[in-house]
Protein backbone atom coordinates (compact mmCIF):
# COMPACT_ATOMS: atom_id res chain seq x y z
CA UNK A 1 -9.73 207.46 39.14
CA UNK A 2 -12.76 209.63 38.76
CA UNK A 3 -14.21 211.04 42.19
CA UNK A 4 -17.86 209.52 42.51
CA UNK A 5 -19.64 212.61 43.66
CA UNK A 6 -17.79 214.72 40.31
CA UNK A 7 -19.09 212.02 37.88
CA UNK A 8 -22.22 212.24 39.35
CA UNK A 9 -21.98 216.10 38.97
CA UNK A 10 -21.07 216.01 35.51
CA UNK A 11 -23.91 213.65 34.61
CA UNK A 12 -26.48 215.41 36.29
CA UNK A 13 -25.03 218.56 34.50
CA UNK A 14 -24.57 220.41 37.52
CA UNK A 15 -21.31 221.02 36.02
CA UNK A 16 -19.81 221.30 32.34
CA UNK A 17 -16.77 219.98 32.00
CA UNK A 18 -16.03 216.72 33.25
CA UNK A 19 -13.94 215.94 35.83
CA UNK A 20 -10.08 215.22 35.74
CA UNK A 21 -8.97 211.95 35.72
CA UNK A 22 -6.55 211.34 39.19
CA UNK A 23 -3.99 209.10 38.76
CA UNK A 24 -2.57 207.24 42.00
CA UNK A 25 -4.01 210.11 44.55
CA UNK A 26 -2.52 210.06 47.73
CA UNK A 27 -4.39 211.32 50.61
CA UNK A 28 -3.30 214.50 50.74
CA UNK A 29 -4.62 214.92 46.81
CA UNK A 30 -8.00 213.35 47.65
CA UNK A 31 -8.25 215.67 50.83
CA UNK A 32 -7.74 219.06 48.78
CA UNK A 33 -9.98 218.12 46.01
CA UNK A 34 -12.72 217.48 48.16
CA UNK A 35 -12.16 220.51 49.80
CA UNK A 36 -12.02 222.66 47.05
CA UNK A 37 -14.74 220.98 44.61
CA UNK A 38 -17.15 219.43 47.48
CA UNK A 39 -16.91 221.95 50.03
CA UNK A 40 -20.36 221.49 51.62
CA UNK A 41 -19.93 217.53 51.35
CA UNK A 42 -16.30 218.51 53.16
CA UNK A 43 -17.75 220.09 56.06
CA UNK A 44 -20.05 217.49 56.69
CA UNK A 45 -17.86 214.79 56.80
CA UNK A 46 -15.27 216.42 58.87
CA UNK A 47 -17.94 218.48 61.21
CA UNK A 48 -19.36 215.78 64.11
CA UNK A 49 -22.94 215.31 63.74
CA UNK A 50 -25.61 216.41 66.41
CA UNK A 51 -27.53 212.79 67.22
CA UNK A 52 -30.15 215.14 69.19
CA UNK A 53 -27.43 214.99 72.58
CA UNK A 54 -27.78 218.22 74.56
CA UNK A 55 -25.09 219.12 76.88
């Protein structure tokens, strides 16, 4: 399994060398390596999103 958002890196040559290959990720694999190579994508997903509420 290639990550979508690295293949679309690599194509877009954003970055040089393609991505690894991950074979039967668990979780825990997925988590870290979107952590470490998607950080900003990361934090968005994880942050909760401001629909315009005020408190």
């Amino acid at each position: 399994m290639i990550p979508s958002a690295s293949s679309d890196r690599y194509e877009a040559k954003m970055i040089q060398e393609p991505p690894d290959v991950l074979i039967q990720p668990d979780f825990d694999l997925l988590v870290k390596h979107c952590m470490t190579m998607h950080p900003t994508a990361w934090e968005d997903l994880r942050l909760p999103k401001d629909l315009g509420k005020t408190q």
